[in-house]
Protein backbone atom coordinates (compact mmCIF):
# COMPACT_ATOMS: atom_id res chain seq x y z
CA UNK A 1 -140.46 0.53 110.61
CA UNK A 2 -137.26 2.45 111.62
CA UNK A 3 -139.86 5.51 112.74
CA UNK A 4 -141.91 2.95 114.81
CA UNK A 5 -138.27 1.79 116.63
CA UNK A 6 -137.85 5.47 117.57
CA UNK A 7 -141.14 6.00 118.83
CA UNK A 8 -140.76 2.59 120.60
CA UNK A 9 -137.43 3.91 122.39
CA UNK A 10 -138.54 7.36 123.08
CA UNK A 11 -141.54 5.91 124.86
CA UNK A 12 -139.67 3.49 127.04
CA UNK A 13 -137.55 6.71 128.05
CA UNK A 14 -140.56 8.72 129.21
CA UNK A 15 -142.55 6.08 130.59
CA UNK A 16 -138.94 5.37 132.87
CA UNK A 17 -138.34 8.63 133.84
CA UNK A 18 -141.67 10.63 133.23
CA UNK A 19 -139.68 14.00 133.69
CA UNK A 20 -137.59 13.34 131.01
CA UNK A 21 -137.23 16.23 128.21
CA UNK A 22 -137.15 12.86 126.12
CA UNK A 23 -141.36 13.55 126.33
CA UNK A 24 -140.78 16.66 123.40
CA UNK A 25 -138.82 14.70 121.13
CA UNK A 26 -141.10 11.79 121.80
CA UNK A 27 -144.22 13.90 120.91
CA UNK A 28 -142.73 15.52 117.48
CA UNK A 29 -141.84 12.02 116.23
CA UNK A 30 -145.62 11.25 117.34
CA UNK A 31 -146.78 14.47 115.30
CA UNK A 32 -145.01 13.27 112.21
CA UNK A 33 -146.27 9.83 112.02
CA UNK A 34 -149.67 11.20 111.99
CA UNK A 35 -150.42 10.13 116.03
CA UNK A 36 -151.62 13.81 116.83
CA UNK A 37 -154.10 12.63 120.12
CA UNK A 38 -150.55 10.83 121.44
CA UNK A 39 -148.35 13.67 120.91
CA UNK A 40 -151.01 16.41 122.70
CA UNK A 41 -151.36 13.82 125.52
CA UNK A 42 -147.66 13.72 125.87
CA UNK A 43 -146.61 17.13 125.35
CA UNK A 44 -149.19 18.29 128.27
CA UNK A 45 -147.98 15.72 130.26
CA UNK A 46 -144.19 16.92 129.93
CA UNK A 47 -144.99 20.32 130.02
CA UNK A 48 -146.59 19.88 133.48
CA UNK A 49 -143.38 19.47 134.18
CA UNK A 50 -141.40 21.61 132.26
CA UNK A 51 -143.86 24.37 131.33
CA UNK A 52 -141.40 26.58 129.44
CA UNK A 53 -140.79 24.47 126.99
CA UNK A 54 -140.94 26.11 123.84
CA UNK A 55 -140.80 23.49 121.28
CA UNK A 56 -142.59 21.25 122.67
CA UNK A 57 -145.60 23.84 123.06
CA UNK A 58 -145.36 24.21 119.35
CA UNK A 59 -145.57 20.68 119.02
CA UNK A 60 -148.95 20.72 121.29
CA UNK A 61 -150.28 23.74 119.08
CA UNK A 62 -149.48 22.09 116.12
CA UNK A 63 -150.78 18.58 117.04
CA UNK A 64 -153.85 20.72 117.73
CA UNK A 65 -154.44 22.16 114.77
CA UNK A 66 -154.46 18.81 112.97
CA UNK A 67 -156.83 17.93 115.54
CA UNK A 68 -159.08 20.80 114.33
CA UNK A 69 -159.14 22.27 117.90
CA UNK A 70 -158.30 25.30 116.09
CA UNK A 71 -158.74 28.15 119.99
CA UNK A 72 -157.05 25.59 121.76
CA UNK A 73 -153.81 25.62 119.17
CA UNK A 74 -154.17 29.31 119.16
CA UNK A 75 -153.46 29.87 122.52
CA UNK A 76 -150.86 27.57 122.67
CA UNK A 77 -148.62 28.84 119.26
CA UNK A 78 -149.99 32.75 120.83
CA UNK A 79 -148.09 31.90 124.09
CA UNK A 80 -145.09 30.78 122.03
CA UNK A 81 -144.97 34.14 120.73
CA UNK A 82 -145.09 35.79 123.57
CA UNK A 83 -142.23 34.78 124.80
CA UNK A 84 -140.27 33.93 121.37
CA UNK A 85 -141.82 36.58 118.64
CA UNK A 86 -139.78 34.99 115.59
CA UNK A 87 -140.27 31.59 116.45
CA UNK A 88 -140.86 30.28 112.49
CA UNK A 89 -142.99 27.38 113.43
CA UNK A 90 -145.28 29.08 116.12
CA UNK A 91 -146.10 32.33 113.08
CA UNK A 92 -146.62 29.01 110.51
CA UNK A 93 -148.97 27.51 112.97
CA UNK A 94 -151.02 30.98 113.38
CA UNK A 95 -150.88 31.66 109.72
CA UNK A 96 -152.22 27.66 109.31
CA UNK A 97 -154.79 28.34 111.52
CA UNK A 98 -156.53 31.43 110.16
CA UNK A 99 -155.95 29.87 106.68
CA UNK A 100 -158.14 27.02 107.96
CA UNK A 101 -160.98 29.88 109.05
CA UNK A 102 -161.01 31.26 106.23
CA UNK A 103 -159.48 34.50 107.65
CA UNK A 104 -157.22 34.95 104.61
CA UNK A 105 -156.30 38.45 105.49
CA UNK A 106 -154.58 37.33 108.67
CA UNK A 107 -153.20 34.10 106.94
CA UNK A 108 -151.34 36.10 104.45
CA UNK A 109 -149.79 38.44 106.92
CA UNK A 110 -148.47 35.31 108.94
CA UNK A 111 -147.85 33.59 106.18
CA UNK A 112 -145.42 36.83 104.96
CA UNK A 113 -144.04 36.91 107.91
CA UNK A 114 -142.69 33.61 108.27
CA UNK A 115 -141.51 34.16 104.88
CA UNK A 116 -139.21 36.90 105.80
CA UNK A 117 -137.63 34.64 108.39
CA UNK A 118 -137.44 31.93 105.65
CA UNK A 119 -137.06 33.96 101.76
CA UNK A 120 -136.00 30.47 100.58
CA UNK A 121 -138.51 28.23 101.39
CA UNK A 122 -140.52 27.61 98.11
CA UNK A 123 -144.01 26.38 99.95
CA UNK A 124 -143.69 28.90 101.60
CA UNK A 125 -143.60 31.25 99.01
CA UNK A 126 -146.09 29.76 96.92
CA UNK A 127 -148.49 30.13 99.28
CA UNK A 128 -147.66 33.41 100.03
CA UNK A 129 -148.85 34.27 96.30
CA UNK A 130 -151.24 32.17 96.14
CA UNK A 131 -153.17 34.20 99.23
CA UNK A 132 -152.18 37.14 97.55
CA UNK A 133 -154.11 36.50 94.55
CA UNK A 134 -157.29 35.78 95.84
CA UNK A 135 -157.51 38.87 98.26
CA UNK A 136 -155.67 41.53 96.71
CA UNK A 137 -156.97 43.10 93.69
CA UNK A 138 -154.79 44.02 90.52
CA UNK A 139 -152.85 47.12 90.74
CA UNK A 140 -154.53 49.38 87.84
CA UNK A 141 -152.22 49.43 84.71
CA UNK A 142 -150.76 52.71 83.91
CA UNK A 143 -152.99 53.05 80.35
CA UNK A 144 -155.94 51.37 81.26
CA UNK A 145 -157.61 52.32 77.67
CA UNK A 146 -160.10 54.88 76.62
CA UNK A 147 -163.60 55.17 78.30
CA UNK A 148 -166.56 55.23 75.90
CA UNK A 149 -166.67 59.16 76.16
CA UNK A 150 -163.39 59.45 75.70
CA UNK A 151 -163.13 57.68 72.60
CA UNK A 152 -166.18 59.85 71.21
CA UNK A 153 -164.06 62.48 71.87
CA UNK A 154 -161.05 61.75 70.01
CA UNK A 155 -163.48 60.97 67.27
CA UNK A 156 -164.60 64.04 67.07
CA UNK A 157 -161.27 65.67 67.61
CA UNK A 158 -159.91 63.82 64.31
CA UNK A 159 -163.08 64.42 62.24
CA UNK A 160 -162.19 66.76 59.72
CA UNK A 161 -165.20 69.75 60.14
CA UNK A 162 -167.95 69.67 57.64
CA UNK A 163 -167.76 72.60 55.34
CA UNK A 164 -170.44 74.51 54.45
CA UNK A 165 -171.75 74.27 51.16
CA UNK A 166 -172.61 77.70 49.65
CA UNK A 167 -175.41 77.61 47.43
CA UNK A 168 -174.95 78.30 43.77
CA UNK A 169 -176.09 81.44 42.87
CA UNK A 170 -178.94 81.33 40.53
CA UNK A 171 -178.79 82.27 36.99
CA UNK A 172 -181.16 85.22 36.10
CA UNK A 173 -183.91 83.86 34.49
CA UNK A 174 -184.40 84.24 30.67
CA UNK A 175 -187.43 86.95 31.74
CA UNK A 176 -184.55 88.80 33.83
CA UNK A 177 -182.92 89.05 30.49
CA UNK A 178 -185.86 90.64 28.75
CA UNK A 179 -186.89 93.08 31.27
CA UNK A 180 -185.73 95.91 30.14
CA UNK A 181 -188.32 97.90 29.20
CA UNK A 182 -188.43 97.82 25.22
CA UNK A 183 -192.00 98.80 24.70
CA UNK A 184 -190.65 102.59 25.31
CA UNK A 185 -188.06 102.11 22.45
CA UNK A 186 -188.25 102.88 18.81
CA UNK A 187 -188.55 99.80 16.37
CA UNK A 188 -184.43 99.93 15.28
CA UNK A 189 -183.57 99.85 18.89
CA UNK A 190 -186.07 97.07 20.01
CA UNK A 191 -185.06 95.19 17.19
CA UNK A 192 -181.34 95.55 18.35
CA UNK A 193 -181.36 95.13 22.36
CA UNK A 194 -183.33 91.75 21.83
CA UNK A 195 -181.29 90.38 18.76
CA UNK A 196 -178.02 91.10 21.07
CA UNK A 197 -179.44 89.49 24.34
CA UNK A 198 -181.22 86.61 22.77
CA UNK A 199 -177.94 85.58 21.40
CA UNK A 200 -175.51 86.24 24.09
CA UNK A 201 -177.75 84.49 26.40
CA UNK A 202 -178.16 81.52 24.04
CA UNK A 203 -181.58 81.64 24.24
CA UNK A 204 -182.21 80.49 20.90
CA UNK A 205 -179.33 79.90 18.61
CA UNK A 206 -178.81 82.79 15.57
CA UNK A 207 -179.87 80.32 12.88
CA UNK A 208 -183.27 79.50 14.57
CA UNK A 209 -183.66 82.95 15.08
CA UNK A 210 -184.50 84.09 12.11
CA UNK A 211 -185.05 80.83 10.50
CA UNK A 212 -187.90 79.91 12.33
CA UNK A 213 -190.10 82.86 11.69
CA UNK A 214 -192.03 84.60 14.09
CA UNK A 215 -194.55 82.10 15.20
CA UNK A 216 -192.07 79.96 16.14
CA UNK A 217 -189.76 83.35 17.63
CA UNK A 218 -192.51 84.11 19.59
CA UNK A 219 -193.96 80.39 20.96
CA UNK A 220 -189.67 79.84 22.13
CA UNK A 221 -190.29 83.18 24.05
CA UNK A 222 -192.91 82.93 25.52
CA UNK A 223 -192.24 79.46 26.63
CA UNK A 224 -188.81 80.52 28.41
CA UNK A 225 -191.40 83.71 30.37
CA UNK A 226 -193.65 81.04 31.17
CA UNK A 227 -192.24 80.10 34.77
CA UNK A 228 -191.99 83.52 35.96
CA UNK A 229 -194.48 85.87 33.94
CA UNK A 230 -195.50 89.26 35.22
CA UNK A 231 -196.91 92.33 33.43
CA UNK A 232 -193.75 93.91 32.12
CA UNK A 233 -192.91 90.03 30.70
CA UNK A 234 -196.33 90.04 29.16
CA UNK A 235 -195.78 93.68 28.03
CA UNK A 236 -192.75 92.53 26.07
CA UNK A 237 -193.97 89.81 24.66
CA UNK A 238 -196.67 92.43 23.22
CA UNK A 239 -193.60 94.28 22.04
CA UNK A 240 -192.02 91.17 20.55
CA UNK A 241 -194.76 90.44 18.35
CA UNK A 242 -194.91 93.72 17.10
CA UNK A 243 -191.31 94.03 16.24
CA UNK A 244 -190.56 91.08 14.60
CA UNK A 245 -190.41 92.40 11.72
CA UNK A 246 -187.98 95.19 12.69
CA UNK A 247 -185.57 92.17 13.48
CA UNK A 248 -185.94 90.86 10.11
CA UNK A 249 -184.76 93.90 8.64
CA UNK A 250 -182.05 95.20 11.38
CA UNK A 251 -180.48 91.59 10.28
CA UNK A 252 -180.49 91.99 6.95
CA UNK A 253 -178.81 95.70 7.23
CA UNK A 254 -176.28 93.70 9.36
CA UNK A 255 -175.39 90.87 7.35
CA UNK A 256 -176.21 91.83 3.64
């Protein structure tokens, strides 16, 4: 009600005196109170008259841009600038209207630099990061992680190497150990070379040696040749068989 007095007053002042400077004041109180066609219509007339009128051409642009005559606010804040380059509300306007275009690029450097004329003014601010959010990408952070390859690397890098597993040498087989060539020994001797390998290699154990006898002698023998039998094997096989006895006896010498 107290606003509507004011705008009451202020129009009886311009309507008296129609080159009153009362028409700016008149025209931001219009702005305010949400009459934006009034305020442009009196802020053109006034500045027919008094063209150089800063704040009321601010008014006019402003009033416009609420009016979503977004080029004709434009030119109207621009020529503000011209003439007064940190005029707060004139860079606001700009910044409002490229906001409103979606030119966000050109919005946020308005916007920042009304906000270096004004560091305090927490809309102001706030809009400021908002803007910057949305169009400005994250700065990368310093340790951004490991990459797929790089994390098969360090894998492999910690790994411990696979050693290389040496085959076990293989034991002779019991043929190796009868391969020396006993058929060109005398009896004593045969019966001596094959008591002392038999039993060192644990072929067959001493008591089944010459408990056995010498069918069962020769079947363990001839068993163990089996796998890898060749003619000096089957040669001294021949020879076992026909020494068997001269064990027998080369034992009993031995252990009377």
């Amino acid at each position: 009600m107290v606003e509507n007095s004011r705008i009451d007053d202020l129009r009886r002042r311009v309507q008296k005196d129609p080159a009153s400077i009362a028409f700016a004041q008149l025209a931001e109180e219009c702005r305010r109170a949400g009459e934006f066609q009034e305020a442009v219509d009196t802020c053109r007339a006034g500045l027919g008259v008094h063209p150089g009128y800063l704040s009321a051409r601010v008014t006019l642009g402003r009033a416009l841009v609420e009016l979503g005559q977004l080029d004709d606010a434009k030119v109207e804040l621009s020529r503000v600038l011209d003439s007064a380059p940190e005029n707060l509300a004139a860079i606001r306007g700009l910044a409002e209207i490229h906001h409103r275009r979606g030119e966000l690029a050109q919005a946020l450097a308005q916007y920042r630099t009304a906000l270096v004329l004004a560091p305090n003014d927490p809309d102001l601010e706030e809009t400021v990061n908002d803007l910057s959010r949305q169009i400005e990408p994250a700065e990368p952070s310093e340790n951004p992680g490991l990459t797929m390859a790089h994390m098969q690397e360090e894998l492999q890098q910690q790994t411990p190497p696979v050693a290389e597993v040496t085959p076990p040498v293989p034991m002779p087989p019991p043929a190796a150990v009868l391969s020396s060539p006993v058929v060109d020994l005398p009896p004593a001797a045969v019966a001596d070379v094959l008591e002392e390998e038999l039993l060192v290699g644990d072929v067959l154990e001493e008591e089944l040696l010459f408990a056995a006898g010498p069918d069962a002698l020769e079947e363990q023998v001839g068993d163990t040749l089996t796998p890898a039998l060749d003619d000096r094997a089957a040669r001294t096989v021949a020879a076992l068989e026909q020494w068997l006895d001269a064990i027998h006896v080369a034992r009993a010498d031995r252990h009377p």
